[in-house]
PDB file of N, CA and C in Angstrom:
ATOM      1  N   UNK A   1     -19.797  20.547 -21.660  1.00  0.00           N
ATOM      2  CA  UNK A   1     -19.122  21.298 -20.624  1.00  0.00           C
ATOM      3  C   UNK A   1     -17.635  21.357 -20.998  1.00  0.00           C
ATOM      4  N   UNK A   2     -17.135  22.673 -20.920  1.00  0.00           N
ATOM      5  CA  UNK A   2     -15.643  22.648 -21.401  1.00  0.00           C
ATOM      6  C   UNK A   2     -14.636  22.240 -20.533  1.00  0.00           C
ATOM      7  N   UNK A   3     -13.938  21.582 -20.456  1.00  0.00           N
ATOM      8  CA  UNK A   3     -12.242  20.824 -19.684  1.00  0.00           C
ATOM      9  C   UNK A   3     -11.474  21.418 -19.519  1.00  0.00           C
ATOM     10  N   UNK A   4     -11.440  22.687 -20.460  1.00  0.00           N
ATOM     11  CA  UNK A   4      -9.692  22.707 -20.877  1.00  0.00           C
ATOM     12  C   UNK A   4      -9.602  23.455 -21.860  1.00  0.00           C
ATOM     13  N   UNK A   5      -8.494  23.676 -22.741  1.00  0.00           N
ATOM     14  CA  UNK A   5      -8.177  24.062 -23.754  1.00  0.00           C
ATOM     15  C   UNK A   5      -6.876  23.078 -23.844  1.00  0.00           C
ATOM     16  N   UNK A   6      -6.885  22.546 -25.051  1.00  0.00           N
ATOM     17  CA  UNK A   6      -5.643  22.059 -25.382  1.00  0.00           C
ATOM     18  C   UNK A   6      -4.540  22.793 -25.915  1.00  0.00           C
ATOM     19  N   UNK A   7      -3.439  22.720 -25.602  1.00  0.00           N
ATOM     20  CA  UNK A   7      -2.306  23.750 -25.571  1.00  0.00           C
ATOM     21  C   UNK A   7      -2.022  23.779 -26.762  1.00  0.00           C
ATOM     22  N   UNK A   8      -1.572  22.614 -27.930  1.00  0.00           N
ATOM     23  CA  UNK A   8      -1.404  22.409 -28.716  1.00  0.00           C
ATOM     24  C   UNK A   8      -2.164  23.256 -30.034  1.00  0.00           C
ATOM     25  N   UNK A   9      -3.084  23.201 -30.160  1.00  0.00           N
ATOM     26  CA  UNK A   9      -4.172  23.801 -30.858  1.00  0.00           C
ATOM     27  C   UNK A   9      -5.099  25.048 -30.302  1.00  0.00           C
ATOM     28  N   UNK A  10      -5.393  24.942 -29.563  1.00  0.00           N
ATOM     29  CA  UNK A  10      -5.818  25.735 -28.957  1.00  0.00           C
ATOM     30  C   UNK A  10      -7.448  25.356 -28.463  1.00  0.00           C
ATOM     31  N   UNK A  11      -7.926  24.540 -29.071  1.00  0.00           N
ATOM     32  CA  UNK A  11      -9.240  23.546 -29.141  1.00  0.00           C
ATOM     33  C   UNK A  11      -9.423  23.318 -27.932  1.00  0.00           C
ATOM     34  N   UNK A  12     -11.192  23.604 -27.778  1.00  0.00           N
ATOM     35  CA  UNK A  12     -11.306  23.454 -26.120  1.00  0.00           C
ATOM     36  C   UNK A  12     -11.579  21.763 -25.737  1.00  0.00           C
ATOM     37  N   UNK A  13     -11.270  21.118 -24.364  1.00  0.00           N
ATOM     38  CA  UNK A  13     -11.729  19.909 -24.026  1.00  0.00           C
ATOM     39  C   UNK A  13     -12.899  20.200 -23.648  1.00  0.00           C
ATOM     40  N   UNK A  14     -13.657  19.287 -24.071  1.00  0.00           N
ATOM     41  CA  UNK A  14     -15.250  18.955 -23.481  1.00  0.00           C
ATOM     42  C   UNK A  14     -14.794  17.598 -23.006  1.00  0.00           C
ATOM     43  N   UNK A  15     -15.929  17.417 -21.704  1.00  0.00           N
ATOM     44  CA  UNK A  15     -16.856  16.887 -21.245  1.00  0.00           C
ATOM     45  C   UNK A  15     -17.904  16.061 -22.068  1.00  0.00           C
ATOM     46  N   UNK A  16     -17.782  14.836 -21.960  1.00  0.00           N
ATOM     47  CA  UNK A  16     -18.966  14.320 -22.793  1.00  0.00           C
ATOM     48  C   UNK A  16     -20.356  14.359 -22.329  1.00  0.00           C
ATOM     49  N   UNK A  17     -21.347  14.499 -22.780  1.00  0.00           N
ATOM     50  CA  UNK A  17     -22.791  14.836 -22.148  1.00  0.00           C
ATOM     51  C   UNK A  17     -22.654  13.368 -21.429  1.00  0.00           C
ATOM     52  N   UNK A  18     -23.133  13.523 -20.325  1.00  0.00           N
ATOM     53  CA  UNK A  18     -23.860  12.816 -19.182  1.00  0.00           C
ATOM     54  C   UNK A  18     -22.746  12.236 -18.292  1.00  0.00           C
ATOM     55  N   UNK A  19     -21.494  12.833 -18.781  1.00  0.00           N
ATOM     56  CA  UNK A  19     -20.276  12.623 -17.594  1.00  0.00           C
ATOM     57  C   UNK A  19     -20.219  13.559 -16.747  1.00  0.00           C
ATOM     58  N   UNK A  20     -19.711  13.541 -15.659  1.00  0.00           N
ATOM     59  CA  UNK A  20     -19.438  14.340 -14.444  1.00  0.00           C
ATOM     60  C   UNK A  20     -17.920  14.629 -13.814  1.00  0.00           C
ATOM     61  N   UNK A  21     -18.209  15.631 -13.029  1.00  0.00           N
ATOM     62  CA  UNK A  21     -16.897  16.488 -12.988  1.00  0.00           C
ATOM     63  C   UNK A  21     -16.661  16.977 -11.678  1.00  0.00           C
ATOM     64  N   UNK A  22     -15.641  16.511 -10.500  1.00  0.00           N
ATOM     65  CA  UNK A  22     -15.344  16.463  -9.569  1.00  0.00           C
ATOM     66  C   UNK A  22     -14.117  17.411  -9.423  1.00  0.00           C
ATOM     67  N   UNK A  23     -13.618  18.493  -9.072  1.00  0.00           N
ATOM     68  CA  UNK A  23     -12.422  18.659  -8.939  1.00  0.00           C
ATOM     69  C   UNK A  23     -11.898  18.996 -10.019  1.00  0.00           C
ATOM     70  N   UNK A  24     -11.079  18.024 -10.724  1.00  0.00           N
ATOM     71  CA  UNK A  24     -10.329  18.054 -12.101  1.00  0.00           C
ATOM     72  C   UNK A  24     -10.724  16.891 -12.751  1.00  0.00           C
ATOM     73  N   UNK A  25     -11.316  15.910 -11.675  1.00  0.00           N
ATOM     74  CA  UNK A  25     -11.637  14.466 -12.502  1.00  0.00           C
ATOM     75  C   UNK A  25     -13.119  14.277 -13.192  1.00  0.00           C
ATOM     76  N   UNK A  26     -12.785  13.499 -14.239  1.00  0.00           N
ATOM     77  CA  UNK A  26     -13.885  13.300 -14.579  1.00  0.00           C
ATOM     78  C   UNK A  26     -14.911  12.193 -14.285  1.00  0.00           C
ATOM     79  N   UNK A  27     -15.664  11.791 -13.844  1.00  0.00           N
ATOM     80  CA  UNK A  27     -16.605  10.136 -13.659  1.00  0.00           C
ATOM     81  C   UNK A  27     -17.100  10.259 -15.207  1.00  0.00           C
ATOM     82  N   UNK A  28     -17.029   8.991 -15.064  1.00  0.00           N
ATOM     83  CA  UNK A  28     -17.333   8.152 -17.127  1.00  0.00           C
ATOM     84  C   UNK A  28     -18.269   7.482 -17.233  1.00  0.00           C
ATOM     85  N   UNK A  29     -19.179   7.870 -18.336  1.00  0.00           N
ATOM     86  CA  UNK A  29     -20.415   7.044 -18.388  1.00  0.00           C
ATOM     87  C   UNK A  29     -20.119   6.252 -19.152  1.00  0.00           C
ATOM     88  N   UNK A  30     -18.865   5.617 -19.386  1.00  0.00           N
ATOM     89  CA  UNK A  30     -18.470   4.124 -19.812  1.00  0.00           C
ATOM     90  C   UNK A  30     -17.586   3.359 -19.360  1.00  0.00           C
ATOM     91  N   UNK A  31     -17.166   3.847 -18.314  1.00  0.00           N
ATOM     92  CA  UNK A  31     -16.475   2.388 -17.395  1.00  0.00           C
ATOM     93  C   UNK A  31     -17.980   2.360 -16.028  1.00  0.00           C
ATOM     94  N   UNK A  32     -17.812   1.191 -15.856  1.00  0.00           N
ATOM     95  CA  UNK A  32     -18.865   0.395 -15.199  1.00  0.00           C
ATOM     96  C   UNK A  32     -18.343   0.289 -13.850  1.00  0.00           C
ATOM     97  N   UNK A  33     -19.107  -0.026 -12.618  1.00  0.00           N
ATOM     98  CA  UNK A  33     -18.461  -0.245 -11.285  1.00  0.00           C
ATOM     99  C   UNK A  33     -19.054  -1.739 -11.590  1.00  0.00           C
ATOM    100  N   UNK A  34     -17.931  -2.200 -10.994  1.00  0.00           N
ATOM    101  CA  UNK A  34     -18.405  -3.673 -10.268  1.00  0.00           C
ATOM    102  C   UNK A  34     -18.295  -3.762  -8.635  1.00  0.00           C
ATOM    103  N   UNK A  35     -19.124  -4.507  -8.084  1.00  0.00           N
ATOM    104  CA  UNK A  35     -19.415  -5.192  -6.746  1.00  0.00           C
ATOM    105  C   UNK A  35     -18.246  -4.784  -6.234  1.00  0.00           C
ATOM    106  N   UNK A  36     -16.927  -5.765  -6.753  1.00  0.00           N
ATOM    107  CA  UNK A  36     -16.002  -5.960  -5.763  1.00  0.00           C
ATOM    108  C   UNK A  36     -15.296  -4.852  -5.684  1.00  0.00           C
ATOM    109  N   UNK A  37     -15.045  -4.333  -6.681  1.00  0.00           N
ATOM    110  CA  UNK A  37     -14.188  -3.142  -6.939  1.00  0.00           C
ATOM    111  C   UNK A  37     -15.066  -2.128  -5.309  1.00  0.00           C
ATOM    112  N   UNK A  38     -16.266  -2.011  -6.023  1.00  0.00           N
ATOM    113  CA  UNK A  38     -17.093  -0.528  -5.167  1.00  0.00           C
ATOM    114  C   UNK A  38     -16.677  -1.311  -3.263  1.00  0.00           C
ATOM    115  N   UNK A  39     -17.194  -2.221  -3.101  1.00  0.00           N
ATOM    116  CA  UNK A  39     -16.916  -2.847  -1.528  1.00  0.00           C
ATOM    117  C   UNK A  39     -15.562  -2.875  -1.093  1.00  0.00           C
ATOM    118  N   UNK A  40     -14.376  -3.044  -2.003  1.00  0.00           N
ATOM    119  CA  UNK A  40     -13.245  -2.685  -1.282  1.00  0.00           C
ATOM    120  C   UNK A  40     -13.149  -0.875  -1.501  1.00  0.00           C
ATOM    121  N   UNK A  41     -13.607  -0.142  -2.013  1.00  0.00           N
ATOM    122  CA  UNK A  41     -13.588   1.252  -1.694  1.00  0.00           C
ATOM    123  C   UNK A  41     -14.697   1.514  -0.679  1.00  0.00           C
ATOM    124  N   UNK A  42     -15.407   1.057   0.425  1.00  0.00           N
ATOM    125  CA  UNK A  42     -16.512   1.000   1.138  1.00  0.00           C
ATOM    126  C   UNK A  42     -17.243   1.734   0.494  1.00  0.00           C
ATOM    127  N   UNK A  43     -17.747   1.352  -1.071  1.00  0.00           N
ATOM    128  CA  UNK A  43     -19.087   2.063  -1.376  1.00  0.00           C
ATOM    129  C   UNK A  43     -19.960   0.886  -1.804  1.00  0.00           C
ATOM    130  N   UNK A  44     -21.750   1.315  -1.786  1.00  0.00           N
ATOM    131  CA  UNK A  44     -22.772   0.985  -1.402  1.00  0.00           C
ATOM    132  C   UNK A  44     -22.986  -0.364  -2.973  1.00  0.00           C
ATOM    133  N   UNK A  45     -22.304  -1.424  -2.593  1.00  0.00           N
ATOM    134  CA  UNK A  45     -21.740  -2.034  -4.037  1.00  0.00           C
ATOM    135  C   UNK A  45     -23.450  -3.071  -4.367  1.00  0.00           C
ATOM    136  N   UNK A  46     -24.331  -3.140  -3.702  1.00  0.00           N
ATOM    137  CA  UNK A  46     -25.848  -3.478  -3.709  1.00  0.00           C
ATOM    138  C   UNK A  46     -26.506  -2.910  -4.963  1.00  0.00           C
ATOM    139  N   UNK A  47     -26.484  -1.336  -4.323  1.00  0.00           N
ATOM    140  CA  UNK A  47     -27.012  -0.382  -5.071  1.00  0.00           C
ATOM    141  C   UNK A  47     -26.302  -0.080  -6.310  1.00  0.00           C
ATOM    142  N   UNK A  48     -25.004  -0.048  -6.370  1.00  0.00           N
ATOM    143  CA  UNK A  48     -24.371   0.738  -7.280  1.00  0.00           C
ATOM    144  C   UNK A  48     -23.909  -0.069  -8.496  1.00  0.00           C
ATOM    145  N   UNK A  49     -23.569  -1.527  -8.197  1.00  0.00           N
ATOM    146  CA  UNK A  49     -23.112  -2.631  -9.048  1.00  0.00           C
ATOM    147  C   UNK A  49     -23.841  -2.516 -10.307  1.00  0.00           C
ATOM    148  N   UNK A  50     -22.601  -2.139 -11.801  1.00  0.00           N
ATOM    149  CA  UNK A  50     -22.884  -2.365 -12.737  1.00  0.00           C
ATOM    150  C   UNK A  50     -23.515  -0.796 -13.732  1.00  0.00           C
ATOM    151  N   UNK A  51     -23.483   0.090 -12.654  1.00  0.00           N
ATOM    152  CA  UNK A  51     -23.464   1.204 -13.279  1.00  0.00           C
ATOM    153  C   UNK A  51     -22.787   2.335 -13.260  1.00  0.00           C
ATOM    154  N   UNK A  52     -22.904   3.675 -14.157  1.00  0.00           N
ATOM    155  CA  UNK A  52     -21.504   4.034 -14.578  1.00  0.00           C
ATOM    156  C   UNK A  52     -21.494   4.886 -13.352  1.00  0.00           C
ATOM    157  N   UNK A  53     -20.025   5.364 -13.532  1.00  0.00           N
ATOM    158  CA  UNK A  53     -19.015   5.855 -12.246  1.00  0.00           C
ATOM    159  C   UNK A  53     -20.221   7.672 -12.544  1.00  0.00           C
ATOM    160  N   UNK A  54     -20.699   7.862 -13.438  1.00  0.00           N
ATOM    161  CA  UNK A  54     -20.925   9.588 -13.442  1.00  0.00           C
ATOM    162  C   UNK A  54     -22.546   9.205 -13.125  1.00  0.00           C
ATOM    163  N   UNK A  55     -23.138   7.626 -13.193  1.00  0.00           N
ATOM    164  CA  UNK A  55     -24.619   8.121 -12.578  1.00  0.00           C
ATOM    165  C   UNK A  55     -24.477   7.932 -10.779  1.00  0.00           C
ATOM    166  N   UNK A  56     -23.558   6.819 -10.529  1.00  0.00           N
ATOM    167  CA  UNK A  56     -22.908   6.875  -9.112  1.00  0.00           C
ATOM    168  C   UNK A  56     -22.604   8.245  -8.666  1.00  0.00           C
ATOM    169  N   UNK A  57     -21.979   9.287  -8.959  1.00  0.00           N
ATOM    170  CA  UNK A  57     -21.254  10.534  -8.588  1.00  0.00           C
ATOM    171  C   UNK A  57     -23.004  11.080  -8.640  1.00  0.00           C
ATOM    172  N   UNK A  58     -23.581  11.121  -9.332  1.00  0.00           N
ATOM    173  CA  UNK A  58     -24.614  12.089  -9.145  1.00  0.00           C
ATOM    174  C   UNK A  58     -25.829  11.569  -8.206  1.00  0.00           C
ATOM    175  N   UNK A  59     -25.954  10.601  -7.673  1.00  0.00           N
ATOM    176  CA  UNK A  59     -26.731   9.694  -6.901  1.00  0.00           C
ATOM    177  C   UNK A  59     -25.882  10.309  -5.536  1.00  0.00           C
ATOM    178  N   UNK A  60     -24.490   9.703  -5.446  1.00  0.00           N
ATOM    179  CA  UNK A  60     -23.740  10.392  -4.104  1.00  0.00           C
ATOM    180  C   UNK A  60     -23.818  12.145  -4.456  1.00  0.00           C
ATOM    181  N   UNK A  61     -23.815  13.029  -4.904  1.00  0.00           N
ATOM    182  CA  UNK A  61     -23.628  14.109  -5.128  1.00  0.00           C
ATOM    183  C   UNK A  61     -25.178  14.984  -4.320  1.00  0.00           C
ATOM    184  N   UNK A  62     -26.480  13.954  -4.500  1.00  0.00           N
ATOM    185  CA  UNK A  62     -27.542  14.413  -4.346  1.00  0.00           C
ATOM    186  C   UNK A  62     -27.543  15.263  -2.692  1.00  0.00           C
ATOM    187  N   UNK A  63     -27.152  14.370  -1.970  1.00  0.00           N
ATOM    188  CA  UNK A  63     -27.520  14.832  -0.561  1.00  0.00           C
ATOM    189  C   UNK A  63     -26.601  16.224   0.438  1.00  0.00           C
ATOM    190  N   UNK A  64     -25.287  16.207  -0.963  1.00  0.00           N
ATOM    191  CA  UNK A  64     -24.197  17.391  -0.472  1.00  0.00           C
ATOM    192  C   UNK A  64     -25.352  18.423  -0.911  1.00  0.00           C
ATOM    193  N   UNK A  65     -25.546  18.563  -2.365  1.00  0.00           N
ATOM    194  CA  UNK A  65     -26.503  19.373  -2.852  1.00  0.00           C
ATOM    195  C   UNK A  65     -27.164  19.991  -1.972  1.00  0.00           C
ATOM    196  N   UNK A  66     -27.943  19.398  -1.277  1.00  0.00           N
ATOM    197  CA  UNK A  66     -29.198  19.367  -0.754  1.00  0.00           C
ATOM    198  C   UNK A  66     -28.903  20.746   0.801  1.00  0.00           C
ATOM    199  N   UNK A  67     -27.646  19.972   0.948  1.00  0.00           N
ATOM    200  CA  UNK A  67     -27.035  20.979   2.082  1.00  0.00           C
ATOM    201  C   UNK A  67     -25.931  21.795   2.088  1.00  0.00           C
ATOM    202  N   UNK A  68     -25.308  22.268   0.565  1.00  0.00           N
ATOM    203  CA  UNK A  68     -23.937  22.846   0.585  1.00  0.00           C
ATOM    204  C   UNK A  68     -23.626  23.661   1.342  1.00  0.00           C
ATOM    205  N   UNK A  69     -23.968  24.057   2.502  1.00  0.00           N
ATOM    206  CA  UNK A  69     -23.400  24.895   3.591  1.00  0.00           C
ATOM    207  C   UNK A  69     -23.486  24.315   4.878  1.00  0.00           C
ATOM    208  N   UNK A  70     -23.207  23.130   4.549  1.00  0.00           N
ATOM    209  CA  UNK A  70     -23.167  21.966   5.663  1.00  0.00           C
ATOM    210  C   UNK A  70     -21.627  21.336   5.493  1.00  0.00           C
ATOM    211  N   UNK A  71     -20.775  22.102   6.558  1.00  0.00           N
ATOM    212  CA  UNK A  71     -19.647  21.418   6.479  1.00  0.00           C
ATOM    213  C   UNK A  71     -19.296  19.869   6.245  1.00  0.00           C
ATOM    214  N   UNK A  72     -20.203  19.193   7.348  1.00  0.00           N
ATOM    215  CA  UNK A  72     -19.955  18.012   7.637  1.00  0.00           C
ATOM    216  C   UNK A  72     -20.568  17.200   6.090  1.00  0.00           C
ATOM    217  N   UNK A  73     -21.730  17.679   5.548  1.00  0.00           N
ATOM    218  CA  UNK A  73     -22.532  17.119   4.153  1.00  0.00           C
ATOM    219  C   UNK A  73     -20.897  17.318   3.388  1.00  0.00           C
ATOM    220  N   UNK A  74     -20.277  18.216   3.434  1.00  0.00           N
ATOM    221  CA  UNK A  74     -19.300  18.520   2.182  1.00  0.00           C
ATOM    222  C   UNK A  74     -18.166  17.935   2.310  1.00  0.00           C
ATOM    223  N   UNK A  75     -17.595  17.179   3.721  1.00  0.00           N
ATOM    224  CA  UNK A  75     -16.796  16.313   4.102  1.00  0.00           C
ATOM    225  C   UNK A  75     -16.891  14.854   3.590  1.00  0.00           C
ATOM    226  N   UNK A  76     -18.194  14.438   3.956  1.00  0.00           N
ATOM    227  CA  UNK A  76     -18.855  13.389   3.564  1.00  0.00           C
ATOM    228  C   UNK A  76     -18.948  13.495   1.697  1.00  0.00           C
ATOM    229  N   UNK A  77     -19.188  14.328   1.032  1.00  0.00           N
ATOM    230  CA  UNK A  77     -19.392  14.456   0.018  1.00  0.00           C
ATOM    231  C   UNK A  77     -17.549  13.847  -0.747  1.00  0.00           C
ATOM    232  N   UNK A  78     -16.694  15.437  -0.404  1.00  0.00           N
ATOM    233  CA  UNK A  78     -15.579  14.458  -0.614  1.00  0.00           C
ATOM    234  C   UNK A  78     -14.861  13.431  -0.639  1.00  0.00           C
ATOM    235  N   UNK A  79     -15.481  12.641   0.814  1.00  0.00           N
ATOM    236  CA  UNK A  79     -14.320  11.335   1.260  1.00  0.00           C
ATOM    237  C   UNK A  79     -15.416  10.573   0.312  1.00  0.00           C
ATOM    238  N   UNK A  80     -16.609  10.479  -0.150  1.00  0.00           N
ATOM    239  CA  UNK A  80     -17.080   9.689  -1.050  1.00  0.00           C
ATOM    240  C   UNK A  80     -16.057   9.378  -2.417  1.00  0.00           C
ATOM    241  N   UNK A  81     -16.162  10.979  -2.783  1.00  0.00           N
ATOM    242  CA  UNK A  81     -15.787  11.489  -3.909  1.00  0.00           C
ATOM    243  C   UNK A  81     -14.899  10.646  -4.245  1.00  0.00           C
ATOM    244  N   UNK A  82     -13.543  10.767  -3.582  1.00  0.00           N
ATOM    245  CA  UNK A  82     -12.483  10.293  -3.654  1.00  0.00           C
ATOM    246  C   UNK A  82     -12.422   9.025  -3.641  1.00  0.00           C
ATOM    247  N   UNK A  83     -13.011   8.117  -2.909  1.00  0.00           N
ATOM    248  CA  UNK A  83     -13.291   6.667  -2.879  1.00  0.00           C
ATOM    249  C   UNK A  83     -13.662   6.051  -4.176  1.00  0.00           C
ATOM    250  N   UNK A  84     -14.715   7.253  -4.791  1.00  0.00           N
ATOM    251  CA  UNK A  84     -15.870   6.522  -6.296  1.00  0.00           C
ATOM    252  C   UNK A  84     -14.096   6.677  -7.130  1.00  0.00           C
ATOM    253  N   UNK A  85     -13.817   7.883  -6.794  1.00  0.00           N
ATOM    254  CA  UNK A  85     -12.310   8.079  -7.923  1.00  0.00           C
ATOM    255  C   UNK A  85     -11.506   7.000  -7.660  1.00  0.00           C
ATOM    256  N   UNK A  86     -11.183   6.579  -6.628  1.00  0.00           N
ATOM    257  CA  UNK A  86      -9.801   4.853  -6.980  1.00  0.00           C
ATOM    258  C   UNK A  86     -11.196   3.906  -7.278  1.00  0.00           C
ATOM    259  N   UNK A  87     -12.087   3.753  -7.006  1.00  0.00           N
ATOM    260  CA  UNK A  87     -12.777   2.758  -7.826  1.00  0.00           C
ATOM    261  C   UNK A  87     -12.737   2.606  -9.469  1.00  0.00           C
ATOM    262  N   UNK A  88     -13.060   4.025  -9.706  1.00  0.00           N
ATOM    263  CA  UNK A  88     -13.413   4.013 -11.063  1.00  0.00           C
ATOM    264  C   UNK A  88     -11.822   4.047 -11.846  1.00  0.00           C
ATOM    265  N   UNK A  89     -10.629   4.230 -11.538  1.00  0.00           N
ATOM    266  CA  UNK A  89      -9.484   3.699 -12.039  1.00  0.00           C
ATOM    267  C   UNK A  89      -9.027   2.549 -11.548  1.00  0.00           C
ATOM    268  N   UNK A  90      -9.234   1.782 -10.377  1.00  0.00           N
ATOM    269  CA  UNK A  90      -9.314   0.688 -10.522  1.00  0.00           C
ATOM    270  C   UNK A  90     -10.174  -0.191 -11.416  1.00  0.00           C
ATOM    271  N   UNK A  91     -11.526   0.252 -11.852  1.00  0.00           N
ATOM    272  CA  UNK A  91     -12.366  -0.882 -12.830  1.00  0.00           C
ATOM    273  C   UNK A  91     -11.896  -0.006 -14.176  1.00  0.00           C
ATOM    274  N   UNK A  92     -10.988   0.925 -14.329  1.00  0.00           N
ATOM    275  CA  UNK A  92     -10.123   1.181 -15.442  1.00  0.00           C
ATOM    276  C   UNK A  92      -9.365   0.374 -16.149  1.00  0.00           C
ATOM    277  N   UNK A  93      -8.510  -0.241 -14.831  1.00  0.00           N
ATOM    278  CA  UNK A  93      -7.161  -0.754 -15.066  1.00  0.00           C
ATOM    279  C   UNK A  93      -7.658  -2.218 -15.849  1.00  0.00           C
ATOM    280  N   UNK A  94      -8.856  -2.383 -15.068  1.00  0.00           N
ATOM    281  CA  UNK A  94      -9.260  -3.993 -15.584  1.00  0.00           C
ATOM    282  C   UNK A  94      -9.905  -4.202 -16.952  1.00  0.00           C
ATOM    283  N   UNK A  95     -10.468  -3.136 -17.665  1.00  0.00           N
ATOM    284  CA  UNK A  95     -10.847  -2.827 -19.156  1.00  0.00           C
ATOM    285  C   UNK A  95      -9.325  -2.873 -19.950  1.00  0.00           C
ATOM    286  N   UNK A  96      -7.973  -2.604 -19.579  1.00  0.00           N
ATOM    287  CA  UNK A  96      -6.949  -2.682 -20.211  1.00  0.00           C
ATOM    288  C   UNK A  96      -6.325  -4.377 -20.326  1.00  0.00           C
TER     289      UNK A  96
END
């Protein structure tokens, strides 16, 4: 899936297969959620602990799907969204 074009070159950004794409952000199928990280963003840290931020996004992504002309599904969809996003740069910061 293409990103971008880089200005420099002109070379397009991809998307790596099996990452996901929110907005402008990307979820990474190589940073990992952990427990604590996902429970202080109130997400479902049971279920989700230990796997990547783009199979999380598509697990939460399922039920907007299901209803995209459901305001309230697409509300819910975002305030997720955004939550999995400071998670997944928070369990960023801790790989550095």
């Amino acid at each position: 899936m293409q990103q971008g074009v880089d200005p420099s070159d002109g070379q397009p950004n991809l998307v790596e297969e099996g990452e996901t794409k929110w907005n402008d952000y990307i979820f990474s199928k190589r940073v990992f959620a952990t427990g604590g990280t996902l429970k202080v963003n109130k997400l479902n840290d049971k279920k989700y602990d230990g796997k990547s931020y783009a199979e999380i996004s598509k697990d939460l992504y399922k039920e907007y799907k299901e209803r995209p002309n459901d305001a309230i599904a697409r509300r819910t969809w975002e305030a997720l969204a955004a939550r999995l996003q400071q998670a997944q740069e928070a369990d960023k910061l801790k790989l550095k």
